[in-house]
N, C-alpha and C. Protein backbone atom coordinates (compact mmCIF):
# COMPACT_ATOMS: atom_id res chain seq x y z
N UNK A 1 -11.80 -7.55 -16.01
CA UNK A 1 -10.40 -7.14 -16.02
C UNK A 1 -9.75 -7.49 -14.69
N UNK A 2 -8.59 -8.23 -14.54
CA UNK A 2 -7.92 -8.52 -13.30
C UNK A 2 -6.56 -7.46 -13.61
N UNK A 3 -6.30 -7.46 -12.79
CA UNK A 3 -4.58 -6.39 -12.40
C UNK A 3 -3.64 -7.56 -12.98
N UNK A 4 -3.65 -9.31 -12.88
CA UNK A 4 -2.77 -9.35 -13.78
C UNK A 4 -2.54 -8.98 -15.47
N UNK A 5 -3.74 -8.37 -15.80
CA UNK A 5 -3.42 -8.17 -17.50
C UNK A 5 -3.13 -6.60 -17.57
N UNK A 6 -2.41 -6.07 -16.97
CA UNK A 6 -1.94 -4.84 -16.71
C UNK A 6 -0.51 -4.81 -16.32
N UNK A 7 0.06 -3.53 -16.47
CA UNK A 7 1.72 -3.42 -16.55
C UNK A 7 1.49 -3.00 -15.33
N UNK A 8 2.79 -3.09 -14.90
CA UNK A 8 3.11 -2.87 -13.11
C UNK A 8 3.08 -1.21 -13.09
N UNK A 9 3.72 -0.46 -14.15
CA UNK A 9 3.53 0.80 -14.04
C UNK A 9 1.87 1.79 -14.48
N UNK A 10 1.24 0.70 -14.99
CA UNK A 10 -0.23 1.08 -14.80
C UNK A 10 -0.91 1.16 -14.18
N UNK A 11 -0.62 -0.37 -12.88
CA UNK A 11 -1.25 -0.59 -11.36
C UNK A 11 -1.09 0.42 -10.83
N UNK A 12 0.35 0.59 -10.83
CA UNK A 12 1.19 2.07 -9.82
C UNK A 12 0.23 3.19 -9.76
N UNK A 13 -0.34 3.36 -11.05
CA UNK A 13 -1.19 4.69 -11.34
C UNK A 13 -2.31 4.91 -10.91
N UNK A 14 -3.32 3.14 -10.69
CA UNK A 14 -4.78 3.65 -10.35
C UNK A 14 -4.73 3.70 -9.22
N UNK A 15 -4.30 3.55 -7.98
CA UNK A 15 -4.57 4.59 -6.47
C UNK A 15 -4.68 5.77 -6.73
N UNK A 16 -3.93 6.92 -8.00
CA UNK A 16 -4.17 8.04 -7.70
C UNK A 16 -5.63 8.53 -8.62
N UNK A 17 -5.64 7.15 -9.19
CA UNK A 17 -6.71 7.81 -10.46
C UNK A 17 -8.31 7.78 -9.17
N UNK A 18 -7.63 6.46 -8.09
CA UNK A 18 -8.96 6.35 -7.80
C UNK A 18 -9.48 6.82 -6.67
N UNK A 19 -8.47 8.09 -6.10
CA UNK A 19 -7.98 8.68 -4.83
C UNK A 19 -8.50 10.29 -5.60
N UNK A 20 -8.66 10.18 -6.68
CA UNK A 20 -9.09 12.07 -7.19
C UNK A 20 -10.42 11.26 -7.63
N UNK A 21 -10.78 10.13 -8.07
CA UNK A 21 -12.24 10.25 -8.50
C UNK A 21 -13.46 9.81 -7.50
N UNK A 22 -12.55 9.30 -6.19
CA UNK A 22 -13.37 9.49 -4.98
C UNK A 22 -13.32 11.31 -4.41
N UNK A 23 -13.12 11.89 -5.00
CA UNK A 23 -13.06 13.58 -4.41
C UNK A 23 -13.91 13.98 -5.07
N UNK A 24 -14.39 13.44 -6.02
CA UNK A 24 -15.23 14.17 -7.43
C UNK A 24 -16.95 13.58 -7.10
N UNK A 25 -17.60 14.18 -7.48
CA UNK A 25 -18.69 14.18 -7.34
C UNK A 25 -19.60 14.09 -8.82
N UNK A 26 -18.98 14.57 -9.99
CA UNK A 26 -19.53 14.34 -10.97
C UNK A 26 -20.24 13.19 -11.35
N UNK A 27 -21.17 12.87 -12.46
CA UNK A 27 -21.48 11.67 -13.20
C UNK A 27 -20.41 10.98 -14.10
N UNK A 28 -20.00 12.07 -14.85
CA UNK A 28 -18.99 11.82 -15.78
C UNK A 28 -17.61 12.94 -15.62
N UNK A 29 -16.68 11.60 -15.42
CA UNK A 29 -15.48 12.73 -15.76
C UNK A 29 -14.24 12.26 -17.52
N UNK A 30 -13.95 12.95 -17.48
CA UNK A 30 -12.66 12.84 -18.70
C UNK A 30 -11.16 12.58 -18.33
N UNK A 31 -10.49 11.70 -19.37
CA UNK A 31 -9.46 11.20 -19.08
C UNK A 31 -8.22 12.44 -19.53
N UNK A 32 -9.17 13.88 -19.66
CA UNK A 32 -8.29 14.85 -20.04
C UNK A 32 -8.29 15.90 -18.80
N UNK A 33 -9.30 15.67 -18.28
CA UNK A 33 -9.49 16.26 -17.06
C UNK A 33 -8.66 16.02 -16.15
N UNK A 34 -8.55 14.63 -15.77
CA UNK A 34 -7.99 13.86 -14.95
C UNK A 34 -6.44 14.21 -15.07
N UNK A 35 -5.86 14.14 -16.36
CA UNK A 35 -4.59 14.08 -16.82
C UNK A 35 -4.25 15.54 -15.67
N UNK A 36 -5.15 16.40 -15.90
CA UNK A 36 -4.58 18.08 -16.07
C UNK A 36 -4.62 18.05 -14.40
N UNK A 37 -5.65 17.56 -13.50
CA UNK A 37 -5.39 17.20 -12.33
C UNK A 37 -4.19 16.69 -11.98
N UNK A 38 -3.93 15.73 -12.49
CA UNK A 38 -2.98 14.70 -11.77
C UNK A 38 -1.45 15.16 -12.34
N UNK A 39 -1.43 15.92 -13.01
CA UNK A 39 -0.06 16.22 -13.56
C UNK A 39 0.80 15.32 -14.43
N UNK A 40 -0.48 14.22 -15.15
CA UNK A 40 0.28 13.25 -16.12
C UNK A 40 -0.40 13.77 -17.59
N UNK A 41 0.41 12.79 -18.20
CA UNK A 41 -0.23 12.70 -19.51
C UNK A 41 -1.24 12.27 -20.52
N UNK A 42 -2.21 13.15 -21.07
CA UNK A 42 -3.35 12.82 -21.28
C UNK A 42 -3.58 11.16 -22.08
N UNK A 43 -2.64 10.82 -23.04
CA UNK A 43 -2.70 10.22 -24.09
C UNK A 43 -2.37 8.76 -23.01
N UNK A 44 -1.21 9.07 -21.93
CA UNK A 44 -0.81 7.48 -21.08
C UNK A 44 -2.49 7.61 -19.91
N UNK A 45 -3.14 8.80 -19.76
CA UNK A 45 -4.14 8.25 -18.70
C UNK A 45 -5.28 7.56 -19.46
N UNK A 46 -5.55 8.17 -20.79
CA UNK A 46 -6.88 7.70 -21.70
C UNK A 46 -5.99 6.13 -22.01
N UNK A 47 -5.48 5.86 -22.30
CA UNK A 47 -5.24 4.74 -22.38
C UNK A 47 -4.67 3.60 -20.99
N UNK A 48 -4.30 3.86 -19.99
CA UNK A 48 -5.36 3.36 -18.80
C UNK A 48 -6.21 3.11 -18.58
N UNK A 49 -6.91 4.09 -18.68
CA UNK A 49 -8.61 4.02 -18.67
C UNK A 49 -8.94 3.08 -19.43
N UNK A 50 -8.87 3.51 -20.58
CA UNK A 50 -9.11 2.30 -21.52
C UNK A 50 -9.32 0.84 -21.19
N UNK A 51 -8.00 0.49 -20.58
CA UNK A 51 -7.75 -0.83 -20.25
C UNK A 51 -8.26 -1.53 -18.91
N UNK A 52 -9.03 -0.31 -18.48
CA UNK A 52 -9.64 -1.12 -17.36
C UNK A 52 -11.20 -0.45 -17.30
N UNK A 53 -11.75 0.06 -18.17
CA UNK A 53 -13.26 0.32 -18.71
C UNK A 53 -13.55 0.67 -19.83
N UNK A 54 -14.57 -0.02 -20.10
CA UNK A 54 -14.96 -0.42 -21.38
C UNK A 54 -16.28 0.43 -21.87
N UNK A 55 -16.85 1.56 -20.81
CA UNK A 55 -17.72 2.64 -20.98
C UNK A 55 -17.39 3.79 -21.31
N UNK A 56 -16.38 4.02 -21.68
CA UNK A 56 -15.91 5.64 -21.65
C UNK A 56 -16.80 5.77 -23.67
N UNK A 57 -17.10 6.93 -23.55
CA UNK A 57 -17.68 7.89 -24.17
C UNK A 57 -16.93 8.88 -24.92
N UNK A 58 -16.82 9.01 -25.86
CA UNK A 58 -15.91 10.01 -27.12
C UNK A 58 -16.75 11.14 -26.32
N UNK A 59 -16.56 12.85 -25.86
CA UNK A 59 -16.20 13.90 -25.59
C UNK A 59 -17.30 13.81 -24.23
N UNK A 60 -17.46 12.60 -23.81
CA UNK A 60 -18.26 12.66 -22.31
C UNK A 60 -17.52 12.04 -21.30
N UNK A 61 -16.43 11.17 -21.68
CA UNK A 61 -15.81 10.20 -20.65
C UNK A 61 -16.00 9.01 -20.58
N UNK A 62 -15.95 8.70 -18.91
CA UNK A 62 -16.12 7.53 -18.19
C UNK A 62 -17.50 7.93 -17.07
N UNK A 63 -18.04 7.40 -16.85
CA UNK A 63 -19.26 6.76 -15.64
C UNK A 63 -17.93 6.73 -14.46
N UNK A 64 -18.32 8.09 -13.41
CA UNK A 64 -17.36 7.74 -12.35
C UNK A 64 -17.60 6.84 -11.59
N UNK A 65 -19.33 6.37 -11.05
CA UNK A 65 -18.51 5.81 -9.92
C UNK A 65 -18.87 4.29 -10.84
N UNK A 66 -19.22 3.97 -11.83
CA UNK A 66 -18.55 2.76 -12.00
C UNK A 66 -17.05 2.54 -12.25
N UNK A 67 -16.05 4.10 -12.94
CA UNK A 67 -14.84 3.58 -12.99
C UNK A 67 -14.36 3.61 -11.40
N UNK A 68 -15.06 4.10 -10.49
CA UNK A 68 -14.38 3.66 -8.87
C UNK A 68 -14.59 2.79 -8.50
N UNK A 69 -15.35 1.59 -9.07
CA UNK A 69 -16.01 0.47 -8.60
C UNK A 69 -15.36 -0.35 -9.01
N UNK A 70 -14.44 0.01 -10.30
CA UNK A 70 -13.86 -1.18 -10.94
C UNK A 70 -11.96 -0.77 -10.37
N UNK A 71 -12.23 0.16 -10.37
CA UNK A 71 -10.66 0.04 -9.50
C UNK A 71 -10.81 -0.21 -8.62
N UNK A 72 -11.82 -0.22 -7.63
CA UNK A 72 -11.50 -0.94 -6.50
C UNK A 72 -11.37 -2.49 -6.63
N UNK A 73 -12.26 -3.06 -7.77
CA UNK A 73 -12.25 -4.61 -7.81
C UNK A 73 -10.62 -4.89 -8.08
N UNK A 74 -10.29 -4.10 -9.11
CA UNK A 74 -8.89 -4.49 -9.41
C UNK A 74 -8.18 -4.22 -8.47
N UNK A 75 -8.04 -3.43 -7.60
CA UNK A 75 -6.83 -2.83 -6.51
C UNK A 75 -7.72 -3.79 -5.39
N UNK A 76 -8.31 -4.43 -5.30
CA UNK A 76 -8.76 -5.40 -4.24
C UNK A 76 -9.03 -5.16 -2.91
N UNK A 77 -9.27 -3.09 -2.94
CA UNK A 77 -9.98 -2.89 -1.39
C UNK A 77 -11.15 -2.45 -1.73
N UNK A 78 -12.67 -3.43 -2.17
CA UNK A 78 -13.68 -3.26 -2.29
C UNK A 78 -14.04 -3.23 -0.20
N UNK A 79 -13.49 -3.75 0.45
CA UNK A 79 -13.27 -4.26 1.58
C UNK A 79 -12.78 -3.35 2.90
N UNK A 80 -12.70 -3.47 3.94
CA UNK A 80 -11.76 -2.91 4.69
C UNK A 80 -10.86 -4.13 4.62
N UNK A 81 -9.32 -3.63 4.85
CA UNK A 81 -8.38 -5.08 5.07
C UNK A 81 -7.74 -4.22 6.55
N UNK A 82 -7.63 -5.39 7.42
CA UNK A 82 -7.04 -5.32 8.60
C UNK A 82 -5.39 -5.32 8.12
N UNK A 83 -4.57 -4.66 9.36
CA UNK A 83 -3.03 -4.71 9.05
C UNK A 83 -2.26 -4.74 9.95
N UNK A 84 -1.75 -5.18 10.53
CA UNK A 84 -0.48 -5.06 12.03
C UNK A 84 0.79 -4.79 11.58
N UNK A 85 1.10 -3.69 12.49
CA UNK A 85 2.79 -3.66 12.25
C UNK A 85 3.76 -4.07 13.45
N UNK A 86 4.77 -4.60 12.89
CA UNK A 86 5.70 -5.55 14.06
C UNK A 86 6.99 -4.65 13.99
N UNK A 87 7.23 -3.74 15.04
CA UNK A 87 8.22 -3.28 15.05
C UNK A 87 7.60 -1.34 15.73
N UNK A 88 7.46 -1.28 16.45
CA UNK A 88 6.74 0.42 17.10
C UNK A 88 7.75 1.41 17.44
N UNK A 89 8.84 1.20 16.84
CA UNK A 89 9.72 2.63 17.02
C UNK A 89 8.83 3.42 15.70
N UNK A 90 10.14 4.31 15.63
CA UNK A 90 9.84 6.03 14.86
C UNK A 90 8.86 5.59 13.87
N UNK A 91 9.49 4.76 12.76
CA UNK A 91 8.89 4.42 11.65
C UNK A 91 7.82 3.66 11.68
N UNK A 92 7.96 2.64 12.57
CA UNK A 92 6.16 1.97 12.56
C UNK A 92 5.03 2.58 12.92
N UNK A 93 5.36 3.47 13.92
CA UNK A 93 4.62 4.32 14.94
C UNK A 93 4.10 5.51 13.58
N UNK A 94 5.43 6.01 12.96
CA UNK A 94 4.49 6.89 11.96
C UNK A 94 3.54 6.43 11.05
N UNK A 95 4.04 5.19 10.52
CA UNK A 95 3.18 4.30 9.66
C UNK A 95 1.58 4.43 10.38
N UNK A 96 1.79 3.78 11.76
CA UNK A 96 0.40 3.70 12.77
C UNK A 96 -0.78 4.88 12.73
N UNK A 97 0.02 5.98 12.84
CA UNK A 97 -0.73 7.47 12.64
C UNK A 97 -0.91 7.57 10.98
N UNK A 98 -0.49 7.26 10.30
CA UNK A 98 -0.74 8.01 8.43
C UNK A 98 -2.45 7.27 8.53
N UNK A 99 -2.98 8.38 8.12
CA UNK A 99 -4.41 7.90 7.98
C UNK A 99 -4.36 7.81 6.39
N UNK A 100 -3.59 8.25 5.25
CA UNK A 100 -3.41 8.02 4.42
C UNK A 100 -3.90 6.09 3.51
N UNK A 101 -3.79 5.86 4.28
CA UNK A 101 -4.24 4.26 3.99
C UNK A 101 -5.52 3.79 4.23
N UNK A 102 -6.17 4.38 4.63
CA UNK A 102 -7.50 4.44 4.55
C UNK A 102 -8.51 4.85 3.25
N UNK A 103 -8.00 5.64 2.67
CA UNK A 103 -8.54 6.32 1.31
C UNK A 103 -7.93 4.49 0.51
N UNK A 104 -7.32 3.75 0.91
CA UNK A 104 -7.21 2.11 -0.15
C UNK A 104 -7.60 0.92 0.64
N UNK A 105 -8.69 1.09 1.72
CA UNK A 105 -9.70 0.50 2.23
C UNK A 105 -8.37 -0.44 3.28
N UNK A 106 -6.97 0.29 4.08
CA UNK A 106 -6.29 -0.60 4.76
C UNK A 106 -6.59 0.08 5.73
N UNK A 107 -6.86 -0.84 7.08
CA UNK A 107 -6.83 0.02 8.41
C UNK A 107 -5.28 -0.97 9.59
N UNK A 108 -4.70 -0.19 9.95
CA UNK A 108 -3.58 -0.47 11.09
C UNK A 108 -4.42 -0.78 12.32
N UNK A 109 -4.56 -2.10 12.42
CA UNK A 109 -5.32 -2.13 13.78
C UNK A 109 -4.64 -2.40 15.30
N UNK A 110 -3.02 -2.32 14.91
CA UNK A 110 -2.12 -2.99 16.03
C UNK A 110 -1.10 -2.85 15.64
N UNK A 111 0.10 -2.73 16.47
CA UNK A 111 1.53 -3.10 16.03
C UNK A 111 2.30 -3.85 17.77
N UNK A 112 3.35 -4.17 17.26
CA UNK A 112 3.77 -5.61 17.99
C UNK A 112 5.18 -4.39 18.27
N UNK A 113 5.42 -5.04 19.46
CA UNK A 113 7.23 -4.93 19.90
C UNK A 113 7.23 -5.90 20.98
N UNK A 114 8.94 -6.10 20.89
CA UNK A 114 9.51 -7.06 22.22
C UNK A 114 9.65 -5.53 23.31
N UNK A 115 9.66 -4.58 23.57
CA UNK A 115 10.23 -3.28 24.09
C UNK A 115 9.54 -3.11 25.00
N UNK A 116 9.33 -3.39 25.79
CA UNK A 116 8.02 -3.05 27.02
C UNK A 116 7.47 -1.54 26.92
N UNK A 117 8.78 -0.82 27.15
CA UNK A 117 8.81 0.60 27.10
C UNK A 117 7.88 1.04 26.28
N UNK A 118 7.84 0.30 24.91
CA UNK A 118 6.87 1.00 23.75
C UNK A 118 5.22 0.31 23.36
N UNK A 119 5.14 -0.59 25.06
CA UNK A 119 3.85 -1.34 24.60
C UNK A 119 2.75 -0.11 25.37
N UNK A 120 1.81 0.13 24.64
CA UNK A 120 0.46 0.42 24.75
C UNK A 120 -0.66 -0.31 24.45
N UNK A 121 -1.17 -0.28 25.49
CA UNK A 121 -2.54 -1.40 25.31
C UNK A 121 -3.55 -0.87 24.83
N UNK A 122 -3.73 0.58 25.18
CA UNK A 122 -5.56 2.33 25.14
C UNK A 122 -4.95 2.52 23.44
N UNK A 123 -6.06 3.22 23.10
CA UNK A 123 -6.92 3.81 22.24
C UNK A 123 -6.73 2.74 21.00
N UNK A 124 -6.94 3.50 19.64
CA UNK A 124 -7.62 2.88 18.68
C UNK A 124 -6.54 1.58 18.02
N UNK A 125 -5.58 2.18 18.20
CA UNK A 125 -4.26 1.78 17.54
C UNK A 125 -2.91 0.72 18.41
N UNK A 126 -3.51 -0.16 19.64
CA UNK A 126 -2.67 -0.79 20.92
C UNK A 126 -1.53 -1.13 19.94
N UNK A 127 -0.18 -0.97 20.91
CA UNK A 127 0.61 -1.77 21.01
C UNK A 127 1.35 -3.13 21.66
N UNK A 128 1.02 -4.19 21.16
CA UNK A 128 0.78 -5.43 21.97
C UNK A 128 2.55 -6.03 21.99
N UNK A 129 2.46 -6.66 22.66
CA UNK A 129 3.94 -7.78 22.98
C UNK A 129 4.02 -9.07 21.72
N UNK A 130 4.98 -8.76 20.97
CA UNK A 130 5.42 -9.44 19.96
C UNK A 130 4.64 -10.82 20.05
N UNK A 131 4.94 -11.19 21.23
CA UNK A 131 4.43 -12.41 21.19
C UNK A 131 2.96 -13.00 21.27
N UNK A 132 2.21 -11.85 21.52
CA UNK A 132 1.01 -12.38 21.19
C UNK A 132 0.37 -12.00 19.56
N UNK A 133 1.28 -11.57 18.66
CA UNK A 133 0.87 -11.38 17.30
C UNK A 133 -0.09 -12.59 16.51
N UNK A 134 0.60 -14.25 16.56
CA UNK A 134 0.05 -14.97 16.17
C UNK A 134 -1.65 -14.87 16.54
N UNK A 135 -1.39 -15.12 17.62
CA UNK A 135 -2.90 -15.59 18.17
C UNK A 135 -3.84 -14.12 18.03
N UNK A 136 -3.27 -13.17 17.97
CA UNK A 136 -4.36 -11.88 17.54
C UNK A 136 -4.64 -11.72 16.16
N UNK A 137 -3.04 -12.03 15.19
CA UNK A 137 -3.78 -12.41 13.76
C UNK A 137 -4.81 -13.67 13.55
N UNK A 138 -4.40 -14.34 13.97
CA UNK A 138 -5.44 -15.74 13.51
C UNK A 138 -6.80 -15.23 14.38
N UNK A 139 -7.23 -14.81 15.62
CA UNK A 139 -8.20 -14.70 15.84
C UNK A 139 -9.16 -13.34 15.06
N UNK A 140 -8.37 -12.81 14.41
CA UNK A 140 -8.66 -11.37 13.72
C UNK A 140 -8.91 -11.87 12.40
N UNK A 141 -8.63 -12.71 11.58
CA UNK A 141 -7.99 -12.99 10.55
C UNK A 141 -7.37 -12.11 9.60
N UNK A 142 -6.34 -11.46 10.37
CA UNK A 142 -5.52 -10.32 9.78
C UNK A 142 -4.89 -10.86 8.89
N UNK A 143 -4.65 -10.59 7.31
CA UNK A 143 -3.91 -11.25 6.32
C UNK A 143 -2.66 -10.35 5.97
N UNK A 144 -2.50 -8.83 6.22
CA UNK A 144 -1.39 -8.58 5.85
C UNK A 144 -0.76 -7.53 7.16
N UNK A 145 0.98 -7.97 7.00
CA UNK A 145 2.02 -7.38 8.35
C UNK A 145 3.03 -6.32 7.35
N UNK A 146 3.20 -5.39 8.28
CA UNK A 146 4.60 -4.62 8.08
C UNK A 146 5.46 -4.77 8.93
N UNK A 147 6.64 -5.26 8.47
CA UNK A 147 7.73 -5.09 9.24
C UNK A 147 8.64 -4.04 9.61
N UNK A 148 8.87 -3.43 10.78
CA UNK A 148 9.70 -2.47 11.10
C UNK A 148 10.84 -2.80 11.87
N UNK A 149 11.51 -3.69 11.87
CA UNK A 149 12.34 -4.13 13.28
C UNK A 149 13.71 -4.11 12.41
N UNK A 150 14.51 -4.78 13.15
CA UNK A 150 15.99 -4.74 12.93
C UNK A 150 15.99 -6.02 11.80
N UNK A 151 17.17 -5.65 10.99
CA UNK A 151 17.45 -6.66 10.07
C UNK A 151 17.50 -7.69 10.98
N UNK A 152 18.28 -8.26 12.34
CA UNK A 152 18.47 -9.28 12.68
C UNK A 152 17.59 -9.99 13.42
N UNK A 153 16.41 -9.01 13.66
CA UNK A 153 14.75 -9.68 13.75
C UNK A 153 13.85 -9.92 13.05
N UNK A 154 14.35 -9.71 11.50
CA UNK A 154 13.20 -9.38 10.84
C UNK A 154 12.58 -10.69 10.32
N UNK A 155 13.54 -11.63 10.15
CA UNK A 155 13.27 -13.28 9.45
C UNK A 155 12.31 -13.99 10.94
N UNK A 156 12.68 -13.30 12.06
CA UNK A 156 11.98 -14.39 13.44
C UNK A 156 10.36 -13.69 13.08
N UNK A 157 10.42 -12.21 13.27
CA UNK A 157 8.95 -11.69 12.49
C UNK A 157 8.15 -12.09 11.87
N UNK A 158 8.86 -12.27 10.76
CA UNK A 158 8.22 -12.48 9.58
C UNK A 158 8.08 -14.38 9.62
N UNK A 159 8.20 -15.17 10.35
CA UNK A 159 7.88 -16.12 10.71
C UNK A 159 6.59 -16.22 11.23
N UNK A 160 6.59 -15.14 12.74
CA UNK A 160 5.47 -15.34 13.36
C UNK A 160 4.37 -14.81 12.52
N UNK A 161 4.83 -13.92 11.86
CA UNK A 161 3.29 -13.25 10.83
C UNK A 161 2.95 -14.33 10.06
N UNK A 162 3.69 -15.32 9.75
CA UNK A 162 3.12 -16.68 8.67
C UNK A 162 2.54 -17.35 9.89
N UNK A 163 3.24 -17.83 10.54
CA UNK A 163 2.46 -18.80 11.40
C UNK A 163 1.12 -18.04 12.23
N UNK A 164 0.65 -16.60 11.93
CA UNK A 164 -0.21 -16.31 12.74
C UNK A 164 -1.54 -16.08 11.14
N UNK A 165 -1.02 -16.38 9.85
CA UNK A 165 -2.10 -16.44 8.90
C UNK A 165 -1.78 -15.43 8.43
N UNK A 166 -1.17 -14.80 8.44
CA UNK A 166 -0.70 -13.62 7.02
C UNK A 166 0.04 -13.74 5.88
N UNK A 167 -0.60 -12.91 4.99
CA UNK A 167 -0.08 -14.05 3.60
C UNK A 167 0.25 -12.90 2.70
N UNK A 168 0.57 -11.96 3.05
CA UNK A 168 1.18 -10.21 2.69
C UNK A 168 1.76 -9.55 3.33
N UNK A 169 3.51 -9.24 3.08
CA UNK A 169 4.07 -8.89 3.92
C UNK A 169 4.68 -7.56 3.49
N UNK A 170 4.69 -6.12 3.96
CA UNK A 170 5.17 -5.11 3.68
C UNK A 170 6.42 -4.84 4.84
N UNK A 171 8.01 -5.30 3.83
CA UNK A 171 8.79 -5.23 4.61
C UNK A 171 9.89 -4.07 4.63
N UNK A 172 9.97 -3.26 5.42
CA UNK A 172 10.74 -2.32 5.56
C UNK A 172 12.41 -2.57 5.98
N UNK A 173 12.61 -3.91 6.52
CA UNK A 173 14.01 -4.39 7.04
C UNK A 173 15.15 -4.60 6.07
N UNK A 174 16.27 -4.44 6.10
CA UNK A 174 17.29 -4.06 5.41
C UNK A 174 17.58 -5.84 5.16
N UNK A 175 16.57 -6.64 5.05
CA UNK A 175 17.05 -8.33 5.12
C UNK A 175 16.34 -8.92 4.46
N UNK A 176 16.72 -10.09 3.35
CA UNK A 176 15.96 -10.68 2.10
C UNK A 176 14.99 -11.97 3.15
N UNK A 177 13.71 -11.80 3.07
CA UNK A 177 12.75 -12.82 3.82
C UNK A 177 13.00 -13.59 3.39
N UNK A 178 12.87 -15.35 3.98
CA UNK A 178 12.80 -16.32 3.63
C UNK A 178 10.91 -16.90 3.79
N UNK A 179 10.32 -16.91 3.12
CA UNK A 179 9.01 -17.08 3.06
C UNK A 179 8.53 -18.21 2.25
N UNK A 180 7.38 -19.31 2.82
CA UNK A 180 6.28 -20.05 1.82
C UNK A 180 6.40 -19.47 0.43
N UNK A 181 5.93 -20.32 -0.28
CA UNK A 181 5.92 -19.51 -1.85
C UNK A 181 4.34 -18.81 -2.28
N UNK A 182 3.48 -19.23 -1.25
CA UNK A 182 2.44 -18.44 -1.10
C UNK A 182 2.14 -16.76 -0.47
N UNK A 183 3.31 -16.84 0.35
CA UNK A 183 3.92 -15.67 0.40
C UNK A 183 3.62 -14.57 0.16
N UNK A 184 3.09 -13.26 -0.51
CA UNK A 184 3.53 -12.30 -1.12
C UNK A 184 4.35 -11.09 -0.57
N UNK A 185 5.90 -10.88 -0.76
CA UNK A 185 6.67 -10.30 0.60
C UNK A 185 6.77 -8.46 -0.89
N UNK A 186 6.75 -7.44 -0.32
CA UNK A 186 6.91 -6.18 -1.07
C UNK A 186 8.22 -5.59 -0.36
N UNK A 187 9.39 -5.50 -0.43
CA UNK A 187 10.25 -5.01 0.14
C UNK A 187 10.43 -3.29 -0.34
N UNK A 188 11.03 -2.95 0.82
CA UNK A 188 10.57 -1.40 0.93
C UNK A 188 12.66 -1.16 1.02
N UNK A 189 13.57 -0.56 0.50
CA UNK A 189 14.69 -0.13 0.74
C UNK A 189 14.62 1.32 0.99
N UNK A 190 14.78 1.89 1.96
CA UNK A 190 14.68 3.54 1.51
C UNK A 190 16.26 3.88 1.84
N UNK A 191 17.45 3.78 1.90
CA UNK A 191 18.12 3.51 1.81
C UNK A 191 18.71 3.77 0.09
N UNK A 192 18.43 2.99 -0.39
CA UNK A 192 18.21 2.59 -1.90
C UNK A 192 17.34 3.67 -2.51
N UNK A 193 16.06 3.75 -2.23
CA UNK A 193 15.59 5.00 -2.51
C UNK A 193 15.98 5.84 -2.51
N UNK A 194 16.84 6.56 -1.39
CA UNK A 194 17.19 7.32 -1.54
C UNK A 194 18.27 8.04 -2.29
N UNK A 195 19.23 6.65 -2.26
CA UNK A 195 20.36 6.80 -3.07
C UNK A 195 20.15 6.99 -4.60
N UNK A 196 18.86 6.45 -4.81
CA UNK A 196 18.77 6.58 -6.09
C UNK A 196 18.42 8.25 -6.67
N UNK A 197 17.62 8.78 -5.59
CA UNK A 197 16.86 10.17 -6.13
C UNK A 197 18.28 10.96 -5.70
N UNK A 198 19.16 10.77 -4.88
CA UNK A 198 20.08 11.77 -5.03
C UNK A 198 21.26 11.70 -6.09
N UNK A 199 21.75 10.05 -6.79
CA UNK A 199 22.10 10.39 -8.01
C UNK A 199 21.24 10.80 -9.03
N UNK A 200 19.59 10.82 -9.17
CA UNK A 200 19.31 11.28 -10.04
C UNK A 200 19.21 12.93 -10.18
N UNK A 201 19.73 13.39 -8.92
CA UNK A 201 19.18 14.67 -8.19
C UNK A 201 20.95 15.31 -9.13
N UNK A 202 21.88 14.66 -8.91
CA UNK A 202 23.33 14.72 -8.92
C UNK A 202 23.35 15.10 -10.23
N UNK A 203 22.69 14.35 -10.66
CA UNK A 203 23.13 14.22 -12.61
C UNK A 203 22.45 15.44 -13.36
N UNK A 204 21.52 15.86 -12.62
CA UNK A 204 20.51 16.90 -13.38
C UNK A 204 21.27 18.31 -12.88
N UNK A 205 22.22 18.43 -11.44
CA UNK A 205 22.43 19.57 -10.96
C UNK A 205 24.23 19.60 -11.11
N UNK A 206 24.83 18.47 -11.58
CA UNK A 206 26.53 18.51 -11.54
C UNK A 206 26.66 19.49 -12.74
N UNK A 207 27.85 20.40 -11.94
CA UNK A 207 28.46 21.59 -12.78
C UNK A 207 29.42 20.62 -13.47
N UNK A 208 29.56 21.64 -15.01
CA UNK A 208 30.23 21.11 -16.25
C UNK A 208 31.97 21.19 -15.46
């Protein structure tokens, strides 16, 4: 099974399927179990499951840690993956600390600024000078960057992250990348996000 023969809103789902069945310790768990954990629906998780293992068992389940073995093949951090972020104000810097990304085999090993003020060289997590990004990705072979910087830096960035061998870009900048078609760029709006959950917030709470 590869993640392309899967719906985008199914992918969405197995980090959490595979984030509670690394907590579990069982042999076998159930796709009803799981549901009542996770606060979804039994009938959309068994049929997930389904589609990405082919062992599940009428009133025994699934084989956990082979179904953790196979989400990891599909979600593609059987691995640790290295990650740099280019941009160390508020938001990169929090990004830097979320240990949260670790439970999907990504580790933050660096982030970049032009800011002197905000370069740190000590502990686990340095902050290096923009300009040596290339040559620390290519000697790292770091394949994927987040961008945190200003829309009107974000295209010079996201340059140097190609020319330094990164080929996954998680972009947070308010600016459409121009990228290789090898590329893979994930744009992040929160902005947009947000606007969206407060008209949906609007519509559920507007007086008649």
């Amino acid at each position: 099974m590869t993640n392309g023969n899967l719906s985008r809103a199914t992918l969405g789902r197995l980090p959490f399927y595979l984030r509670y069945l690394r907590a579990r310790d069982d042999e076998w768990v159930s796709a009803a179990e799981m549901a009542r954990a996770l606060n979804l629906g039994e009938v959309m998780v068994r049929k997930d499951l389904g589609r990405v293992c082919s062992q599940g068992r009428p009133k025994i389940g699934y084989p956990r840690q082979e179904l953790v073995s196979t989400l990891e093949d599909i979600l593609g951090i059987r691995g640790r993956v290295s990650v740099v972020v280019a941009g160390a104000g508020k938001l990169g810097r929090a990004l830097m600390r979320y240990r949260g990304f670790d439970d999907f085999g990504l580790h933050i090993v660096a982030g970049f600024d032009s800011d002197p003020a905000r370069l740190d060289s000590q502990g686990d997590c340095p902050v290096l000078p923009i300009e040596e990004m290339e040559g620390y990705c290519r000697q790292r072979g770091v394949r994927v960057g987040v961008i945190t910087v200003s829309e009107g830096a974000a295209q010079t960035v996201c340059d140097r992250m190609v020319a330094g061998g990164i080929t996954a870009i998680w972009n947070f900048a308010p600016y459409q990348l121009q990228t290789p078609r090898n590329i893979v760029v994930q744009n992040e709006n929160l902005a947009l996000s947000l606007a969206h959950l407060c008209l949906g917030s609007g519509k559920e709470s507007a007086p008649e």
